[in-house]
Each structure stands twice: as C-alpha cells, then as structure tokens.
PDB file of N, CA and C in Angstrom:
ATOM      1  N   UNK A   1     -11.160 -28.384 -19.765  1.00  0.00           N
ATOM      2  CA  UNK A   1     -10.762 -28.698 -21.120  1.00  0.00           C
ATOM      3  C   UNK A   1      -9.352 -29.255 -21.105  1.00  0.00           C
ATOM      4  N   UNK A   2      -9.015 -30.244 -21.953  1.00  0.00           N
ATOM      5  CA  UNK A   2      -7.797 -30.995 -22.344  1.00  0.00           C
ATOM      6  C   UNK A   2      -6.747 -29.471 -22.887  1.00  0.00           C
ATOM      7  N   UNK A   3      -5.954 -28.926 -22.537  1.00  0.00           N
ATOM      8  CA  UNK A   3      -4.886 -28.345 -23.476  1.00  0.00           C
ATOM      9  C   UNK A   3      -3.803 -29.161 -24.214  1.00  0.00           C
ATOM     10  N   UNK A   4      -3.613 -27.938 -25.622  1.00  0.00           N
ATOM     11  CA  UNK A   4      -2.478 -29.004 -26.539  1.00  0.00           C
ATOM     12  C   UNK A   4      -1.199 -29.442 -25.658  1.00  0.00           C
ATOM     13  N   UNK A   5      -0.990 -28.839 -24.810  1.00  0.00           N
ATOM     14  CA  UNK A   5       0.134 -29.999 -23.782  1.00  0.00           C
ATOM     15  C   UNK A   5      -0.935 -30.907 -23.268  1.00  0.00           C
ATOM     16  N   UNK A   6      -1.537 -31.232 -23.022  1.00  0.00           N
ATOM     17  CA  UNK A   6      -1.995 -32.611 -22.425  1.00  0.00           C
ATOM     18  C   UNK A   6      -2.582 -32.343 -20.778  1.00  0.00           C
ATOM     19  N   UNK A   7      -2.468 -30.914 -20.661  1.00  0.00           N
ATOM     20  CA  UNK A   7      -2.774 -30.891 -19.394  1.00  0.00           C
ATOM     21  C   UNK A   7      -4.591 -30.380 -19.268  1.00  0.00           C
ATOM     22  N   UNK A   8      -5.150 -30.846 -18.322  1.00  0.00           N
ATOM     23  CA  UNK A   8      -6.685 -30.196 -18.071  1.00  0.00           C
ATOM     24  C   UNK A   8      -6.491 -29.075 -17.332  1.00  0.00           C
ATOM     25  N   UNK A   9      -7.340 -27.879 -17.883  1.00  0.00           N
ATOM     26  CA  UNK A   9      -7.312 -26.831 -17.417  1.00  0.00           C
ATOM     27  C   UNK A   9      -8.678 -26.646 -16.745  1.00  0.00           C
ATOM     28  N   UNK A  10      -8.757 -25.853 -15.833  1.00  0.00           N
ATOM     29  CA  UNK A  10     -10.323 -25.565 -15.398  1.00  0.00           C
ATOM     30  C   UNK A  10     -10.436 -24.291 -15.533  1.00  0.00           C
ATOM     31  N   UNK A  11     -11.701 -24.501 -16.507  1.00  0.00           N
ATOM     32  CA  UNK A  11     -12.177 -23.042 -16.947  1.00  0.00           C
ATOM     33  C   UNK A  11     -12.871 -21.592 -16.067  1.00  0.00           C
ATOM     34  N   UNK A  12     -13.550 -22.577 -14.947  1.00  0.00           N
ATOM     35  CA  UNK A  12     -14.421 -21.762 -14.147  1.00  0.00           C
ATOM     36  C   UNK A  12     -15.428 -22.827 -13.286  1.00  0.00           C
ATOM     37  N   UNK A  13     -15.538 -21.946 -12.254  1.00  0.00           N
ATOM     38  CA  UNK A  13     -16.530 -22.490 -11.003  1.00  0.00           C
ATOM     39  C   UNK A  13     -17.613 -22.069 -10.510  1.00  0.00           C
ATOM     40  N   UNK A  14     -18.348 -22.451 -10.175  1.00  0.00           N
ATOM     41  CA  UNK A  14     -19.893 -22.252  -9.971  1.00  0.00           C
ATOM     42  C   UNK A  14     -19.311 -20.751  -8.383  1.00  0.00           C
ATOM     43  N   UNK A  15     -19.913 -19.961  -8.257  1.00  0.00           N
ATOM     44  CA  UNK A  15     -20.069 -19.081  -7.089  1.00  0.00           C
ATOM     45  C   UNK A  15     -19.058 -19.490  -5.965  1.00  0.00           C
ATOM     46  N   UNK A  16     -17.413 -19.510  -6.721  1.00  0.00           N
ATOM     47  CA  UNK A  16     -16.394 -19.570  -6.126  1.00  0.00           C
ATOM     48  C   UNK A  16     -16.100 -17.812  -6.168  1.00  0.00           C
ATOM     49  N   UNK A  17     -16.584 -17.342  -5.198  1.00  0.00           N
ATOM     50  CA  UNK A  17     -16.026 -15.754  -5.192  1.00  0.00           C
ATOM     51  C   UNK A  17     -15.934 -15.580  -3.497  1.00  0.00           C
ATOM     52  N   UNK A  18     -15.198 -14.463  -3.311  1.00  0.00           N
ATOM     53  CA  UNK A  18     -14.781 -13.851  -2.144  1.00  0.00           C
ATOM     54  C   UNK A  18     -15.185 -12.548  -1.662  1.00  0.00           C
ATOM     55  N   UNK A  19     -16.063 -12.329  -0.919  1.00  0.00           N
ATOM     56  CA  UNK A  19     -16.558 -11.224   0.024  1.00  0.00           C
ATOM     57  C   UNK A  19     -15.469 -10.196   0.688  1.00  0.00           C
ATOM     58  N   UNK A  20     -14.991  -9.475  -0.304  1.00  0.00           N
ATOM     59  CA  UNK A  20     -13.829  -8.289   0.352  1.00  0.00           C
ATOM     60  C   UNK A  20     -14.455  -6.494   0.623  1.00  0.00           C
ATOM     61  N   UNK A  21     -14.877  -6.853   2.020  1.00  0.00           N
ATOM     62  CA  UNK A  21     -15.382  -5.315   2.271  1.00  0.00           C
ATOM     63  C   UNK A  21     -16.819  -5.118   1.820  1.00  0.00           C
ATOM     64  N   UNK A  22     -17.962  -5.814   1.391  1.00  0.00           N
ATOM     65  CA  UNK A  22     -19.051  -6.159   1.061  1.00  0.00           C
ATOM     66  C   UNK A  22     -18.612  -6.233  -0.716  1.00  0.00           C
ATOM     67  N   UNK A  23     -17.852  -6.457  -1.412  1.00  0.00           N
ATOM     68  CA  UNK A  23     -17.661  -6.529  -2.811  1.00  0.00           C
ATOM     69  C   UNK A  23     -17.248  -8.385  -2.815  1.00  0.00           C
ATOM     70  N   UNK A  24     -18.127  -8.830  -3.787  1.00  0.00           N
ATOM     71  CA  UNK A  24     -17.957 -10.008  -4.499  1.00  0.00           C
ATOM     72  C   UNK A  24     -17.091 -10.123  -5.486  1.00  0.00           C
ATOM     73  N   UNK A  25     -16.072 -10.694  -5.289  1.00  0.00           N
ATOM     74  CA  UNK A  25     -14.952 -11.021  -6.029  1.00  0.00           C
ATOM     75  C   UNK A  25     -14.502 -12.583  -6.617  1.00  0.00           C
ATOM     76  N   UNK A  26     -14.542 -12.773  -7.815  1.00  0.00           N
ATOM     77  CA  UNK A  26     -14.689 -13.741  -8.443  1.00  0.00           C
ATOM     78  C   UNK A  26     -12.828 -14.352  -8.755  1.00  0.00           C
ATOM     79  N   UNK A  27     -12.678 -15.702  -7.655  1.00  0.00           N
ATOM     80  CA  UNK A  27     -11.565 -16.125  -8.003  1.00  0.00           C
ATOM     81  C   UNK A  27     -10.851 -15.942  -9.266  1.00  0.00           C
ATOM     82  N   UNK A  28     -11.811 -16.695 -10.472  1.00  0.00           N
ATOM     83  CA  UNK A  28     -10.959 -17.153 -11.470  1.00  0.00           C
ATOM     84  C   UNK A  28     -10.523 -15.744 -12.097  1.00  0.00           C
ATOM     85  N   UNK A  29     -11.331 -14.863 -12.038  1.00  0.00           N
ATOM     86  CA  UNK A  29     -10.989 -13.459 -12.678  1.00  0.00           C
ATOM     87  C   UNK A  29      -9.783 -12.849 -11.996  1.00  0.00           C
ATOM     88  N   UNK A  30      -9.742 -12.988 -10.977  1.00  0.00           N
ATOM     89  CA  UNK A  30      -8.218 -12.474 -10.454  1.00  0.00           C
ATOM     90  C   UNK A  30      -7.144 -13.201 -10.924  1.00  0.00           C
ATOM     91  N   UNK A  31      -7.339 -14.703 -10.737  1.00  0.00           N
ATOM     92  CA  UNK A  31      -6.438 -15.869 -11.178  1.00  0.00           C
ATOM     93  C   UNK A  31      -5.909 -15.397 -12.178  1.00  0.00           C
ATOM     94  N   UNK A  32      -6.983 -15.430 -13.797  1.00  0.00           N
ATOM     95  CA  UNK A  32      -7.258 -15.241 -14.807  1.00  0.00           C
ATOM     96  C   UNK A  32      -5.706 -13.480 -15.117  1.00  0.00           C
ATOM     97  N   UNK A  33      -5.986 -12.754 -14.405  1.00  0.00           N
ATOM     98  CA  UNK A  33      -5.492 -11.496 -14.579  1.00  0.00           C
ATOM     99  C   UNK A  33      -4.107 -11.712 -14.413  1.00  0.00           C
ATOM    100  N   UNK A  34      -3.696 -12.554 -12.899  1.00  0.00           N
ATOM    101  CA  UNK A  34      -2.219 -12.585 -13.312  1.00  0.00           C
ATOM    102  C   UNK A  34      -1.622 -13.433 -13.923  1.00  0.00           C
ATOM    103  N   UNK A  35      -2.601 -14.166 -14.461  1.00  0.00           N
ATOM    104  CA  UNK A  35      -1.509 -15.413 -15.243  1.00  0.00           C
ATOM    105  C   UNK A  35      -1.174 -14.796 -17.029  1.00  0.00           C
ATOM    106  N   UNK A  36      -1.553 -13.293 -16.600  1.00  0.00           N
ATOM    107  CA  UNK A  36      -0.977 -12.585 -18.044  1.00  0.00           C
ATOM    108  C   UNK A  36       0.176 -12.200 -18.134  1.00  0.00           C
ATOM    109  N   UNK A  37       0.913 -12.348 -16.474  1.00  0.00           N
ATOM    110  CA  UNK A  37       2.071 -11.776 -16.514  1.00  0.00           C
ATOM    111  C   UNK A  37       3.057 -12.793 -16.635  1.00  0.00           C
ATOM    112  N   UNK A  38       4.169 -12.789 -18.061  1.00  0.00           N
ATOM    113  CA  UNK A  38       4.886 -13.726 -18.279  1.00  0.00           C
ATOM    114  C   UNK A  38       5.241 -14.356 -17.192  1.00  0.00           C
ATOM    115  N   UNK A  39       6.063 -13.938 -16.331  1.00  0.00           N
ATOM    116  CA  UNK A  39       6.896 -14.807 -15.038  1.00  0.00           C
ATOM    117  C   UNK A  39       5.912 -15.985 -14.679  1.00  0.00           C
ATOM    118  N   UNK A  40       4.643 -15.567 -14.590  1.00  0.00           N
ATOM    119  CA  UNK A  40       3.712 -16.548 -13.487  1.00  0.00           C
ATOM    120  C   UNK A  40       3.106 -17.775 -14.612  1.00  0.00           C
ATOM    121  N   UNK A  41       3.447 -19.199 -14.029  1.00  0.00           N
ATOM    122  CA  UNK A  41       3.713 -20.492 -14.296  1.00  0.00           C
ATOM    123  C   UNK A  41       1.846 -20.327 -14.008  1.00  0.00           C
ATOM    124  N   UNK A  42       1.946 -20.400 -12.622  1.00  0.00           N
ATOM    125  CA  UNK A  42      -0.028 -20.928 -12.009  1.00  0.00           C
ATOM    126  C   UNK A  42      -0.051 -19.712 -11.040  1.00  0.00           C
ATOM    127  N   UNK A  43      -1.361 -19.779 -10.537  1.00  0.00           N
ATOM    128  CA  UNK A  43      -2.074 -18.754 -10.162  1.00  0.00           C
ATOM    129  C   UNK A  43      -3.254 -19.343  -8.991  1.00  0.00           C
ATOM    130  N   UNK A  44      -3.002 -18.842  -8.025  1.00  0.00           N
ATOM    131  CA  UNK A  44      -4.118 -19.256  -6.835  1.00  0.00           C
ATOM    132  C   UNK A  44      -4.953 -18.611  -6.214  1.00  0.00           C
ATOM    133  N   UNK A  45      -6.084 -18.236  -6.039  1.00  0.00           N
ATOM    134  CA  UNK A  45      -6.896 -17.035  -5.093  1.00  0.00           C
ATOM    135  C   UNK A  45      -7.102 -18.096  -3.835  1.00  0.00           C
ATOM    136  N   UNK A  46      -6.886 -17.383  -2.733  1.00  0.00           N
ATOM    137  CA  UNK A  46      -7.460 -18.209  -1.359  1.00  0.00           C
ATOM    138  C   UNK A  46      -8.134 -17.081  -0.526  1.00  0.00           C
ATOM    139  N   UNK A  47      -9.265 -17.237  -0.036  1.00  0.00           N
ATOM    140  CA  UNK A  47      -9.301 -16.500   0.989  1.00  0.00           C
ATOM    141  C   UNK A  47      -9.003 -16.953   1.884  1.00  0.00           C
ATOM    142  N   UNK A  48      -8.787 -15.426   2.955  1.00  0.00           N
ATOM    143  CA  UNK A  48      -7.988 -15.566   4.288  1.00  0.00           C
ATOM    144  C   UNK A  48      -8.785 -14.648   5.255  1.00  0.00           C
ATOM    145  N   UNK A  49      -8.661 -14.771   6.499  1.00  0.00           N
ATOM    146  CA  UNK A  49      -9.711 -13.447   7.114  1.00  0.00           C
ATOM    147  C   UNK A  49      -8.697 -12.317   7.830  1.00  0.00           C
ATOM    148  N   UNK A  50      -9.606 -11.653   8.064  1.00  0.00           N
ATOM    149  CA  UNK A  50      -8.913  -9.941   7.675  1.00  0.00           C
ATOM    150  C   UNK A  50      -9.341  -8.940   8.858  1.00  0.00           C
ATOM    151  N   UNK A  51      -9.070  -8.527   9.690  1.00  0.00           N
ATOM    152  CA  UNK A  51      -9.405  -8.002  11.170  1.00  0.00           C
ATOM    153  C   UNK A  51     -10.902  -6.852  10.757  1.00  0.00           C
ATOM    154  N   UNK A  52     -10.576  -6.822   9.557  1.00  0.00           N
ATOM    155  CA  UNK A  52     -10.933  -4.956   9.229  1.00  0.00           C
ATOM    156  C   UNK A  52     -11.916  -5.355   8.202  1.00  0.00           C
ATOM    157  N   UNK A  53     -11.312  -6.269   7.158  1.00  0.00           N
ATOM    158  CA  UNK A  53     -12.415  -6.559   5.869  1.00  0.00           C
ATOM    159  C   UNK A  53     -13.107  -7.936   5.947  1.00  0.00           C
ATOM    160  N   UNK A  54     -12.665  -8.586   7.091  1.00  0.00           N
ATOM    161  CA  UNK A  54     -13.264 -10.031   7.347  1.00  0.00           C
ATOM    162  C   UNK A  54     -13.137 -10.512   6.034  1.00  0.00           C
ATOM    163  N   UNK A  55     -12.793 -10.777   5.183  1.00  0.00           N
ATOM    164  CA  UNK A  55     -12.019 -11.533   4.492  1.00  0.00           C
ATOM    165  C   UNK A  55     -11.183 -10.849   3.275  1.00  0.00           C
ATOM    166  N   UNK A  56     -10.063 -11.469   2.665  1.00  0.00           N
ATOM    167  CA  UNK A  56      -9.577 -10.921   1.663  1.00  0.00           C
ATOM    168  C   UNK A  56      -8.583 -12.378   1.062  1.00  0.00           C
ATOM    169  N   UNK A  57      -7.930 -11.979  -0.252  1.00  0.00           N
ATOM    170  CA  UNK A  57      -7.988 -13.011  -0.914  1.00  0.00           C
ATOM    171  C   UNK A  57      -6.651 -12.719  -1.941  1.00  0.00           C
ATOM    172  N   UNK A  58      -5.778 -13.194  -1.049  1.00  0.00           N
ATOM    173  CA  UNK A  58      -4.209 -12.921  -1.501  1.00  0.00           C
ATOM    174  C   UNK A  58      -4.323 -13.958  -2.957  1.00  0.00           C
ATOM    175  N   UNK A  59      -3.466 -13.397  -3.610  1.00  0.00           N
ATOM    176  CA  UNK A  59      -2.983 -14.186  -4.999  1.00  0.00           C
ATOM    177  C   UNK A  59      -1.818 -14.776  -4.548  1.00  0.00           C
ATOM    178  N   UNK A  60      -1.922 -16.444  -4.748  1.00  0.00           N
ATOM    179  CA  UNK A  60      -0.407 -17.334  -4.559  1.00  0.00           C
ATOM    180  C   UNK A  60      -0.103 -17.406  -6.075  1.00  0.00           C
ATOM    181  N   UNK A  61       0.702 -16.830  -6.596  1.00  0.00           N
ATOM    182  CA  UNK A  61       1.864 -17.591  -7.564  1.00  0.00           C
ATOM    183  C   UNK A  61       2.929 -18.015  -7.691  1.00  0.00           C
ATOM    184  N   UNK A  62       3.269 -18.801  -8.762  1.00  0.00           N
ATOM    185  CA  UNK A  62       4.899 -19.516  -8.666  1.00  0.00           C
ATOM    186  C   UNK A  62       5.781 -18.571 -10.584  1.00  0.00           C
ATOM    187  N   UNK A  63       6.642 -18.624  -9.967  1.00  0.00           N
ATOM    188  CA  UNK A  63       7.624 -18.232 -11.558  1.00  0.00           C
ATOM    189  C   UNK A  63       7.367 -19.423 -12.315  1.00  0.00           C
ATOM    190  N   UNK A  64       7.914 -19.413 -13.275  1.00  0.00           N
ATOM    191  CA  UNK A  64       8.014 -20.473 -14.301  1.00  0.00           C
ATOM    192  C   UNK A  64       8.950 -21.424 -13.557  1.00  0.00           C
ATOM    193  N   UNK A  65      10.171 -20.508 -12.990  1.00  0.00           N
ATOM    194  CA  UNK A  65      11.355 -21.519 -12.177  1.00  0.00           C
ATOM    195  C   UNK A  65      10.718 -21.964 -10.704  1.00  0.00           C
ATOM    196  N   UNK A  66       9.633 -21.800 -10.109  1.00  0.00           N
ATOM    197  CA  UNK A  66       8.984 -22.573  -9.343  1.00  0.00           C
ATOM    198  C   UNK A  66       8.744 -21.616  -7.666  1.00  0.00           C
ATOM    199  N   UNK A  67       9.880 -20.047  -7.784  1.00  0.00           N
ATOM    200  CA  UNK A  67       9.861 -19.344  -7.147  1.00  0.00           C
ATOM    201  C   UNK A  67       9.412 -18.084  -6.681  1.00  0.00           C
ATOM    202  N   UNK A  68       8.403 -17.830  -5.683  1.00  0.00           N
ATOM    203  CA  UNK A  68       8.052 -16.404  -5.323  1.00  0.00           C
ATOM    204  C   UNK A  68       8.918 -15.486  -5.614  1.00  0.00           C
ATOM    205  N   UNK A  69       9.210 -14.457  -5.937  1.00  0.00           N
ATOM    206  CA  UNK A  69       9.861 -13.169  -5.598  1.00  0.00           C
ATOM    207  C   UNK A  69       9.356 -11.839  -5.432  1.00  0.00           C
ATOM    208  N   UNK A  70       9.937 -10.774  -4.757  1.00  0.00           N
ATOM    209  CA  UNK A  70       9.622  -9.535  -4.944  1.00  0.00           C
ATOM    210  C   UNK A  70       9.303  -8.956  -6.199  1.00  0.00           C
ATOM    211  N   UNK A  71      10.588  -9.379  -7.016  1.00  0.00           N
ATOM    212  CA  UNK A  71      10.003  -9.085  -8.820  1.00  0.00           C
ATOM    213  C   UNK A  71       8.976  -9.026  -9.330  1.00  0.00           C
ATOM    214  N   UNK A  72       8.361 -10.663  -8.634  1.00  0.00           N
ATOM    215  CA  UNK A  72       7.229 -10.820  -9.434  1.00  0.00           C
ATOM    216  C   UNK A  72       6.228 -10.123  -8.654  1.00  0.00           C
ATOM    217  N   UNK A  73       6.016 -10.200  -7.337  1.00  0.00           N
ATOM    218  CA  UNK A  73       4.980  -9.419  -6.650  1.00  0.00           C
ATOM    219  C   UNK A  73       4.727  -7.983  -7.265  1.00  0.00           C
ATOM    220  N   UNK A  74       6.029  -7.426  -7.828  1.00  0.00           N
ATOM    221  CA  UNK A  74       5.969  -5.821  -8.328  1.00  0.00           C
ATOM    222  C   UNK A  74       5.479  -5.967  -9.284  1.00  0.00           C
ATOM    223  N   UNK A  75       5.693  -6.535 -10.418  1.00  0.00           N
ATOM    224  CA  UNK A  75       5.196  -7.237 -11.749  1.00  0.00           C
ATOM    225  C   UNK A  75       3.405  -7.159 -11.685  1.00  0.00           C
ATOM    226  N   UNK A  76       3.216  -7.995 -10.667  1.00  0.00           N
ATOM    227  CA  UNK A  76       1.495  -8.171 -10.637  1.00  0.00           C
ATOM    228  C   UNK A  76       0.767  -7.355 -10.473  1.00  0.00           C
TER     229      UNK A  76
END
C-alpha cells in the first residue's frame, strides 16, 4: 500500500516464516512488534543458522537517527 508520506509499505508475505526449534515463526509479526517501539525507524527479520536450533532469526533495526544501540536492544 501507498502511505500518506508517499512511501509503499509491504503489508505481508506469502509463507515468509522461520523454523526456530520446530516453532514457525512469522517474519512480519516479529517485524510488526518492534516497530511499536518509538526509537525504531524499520525493522528486519533474517534468518541465520544456529548450532543448537538450526535456525533463528535476529531482529535488525535502525533508530530514527539511523543507529543501533544497546538502548534500543533493551527497549525491544
């Protein structure tokens, strides 16, 4: 969808989810969760693989000012 800034947002993806420990985990819903927390600008799920859970699926975000921090990691 077009947002009133002008930017396209994507709402959701067909069986974009992540296998953590036999649990199906649905990107946008994690995405979705931290982009409630003021600081966070965007929001990324990636999976990554995992010695123990063969995969897991860190959250990348940016501040509004464009920077990771501890803050915000505590925040989320």
């Amino acid at each position: 969808m077009m947002a009133e800034d002008g930017y396209f947002r994507i709402l959701g993806r067909i069986d974009d989810v992540i296998n953590v420990s036999g649990h199906r985990l649905g990107t946008k819903e994690i995405e979705s969760a931290a982009m409630v927390v003021d600081e966070v600008a965007e929001a990324a799920v990636v999976p990554v693989s995992h010695e123990i859970k063969g995969r897991t699926g860190p959250v990348h975000c940016l501040e509004n000012r464009g920077q990771p921090s501890d803050e915000l990691a505590k925040n989320l």
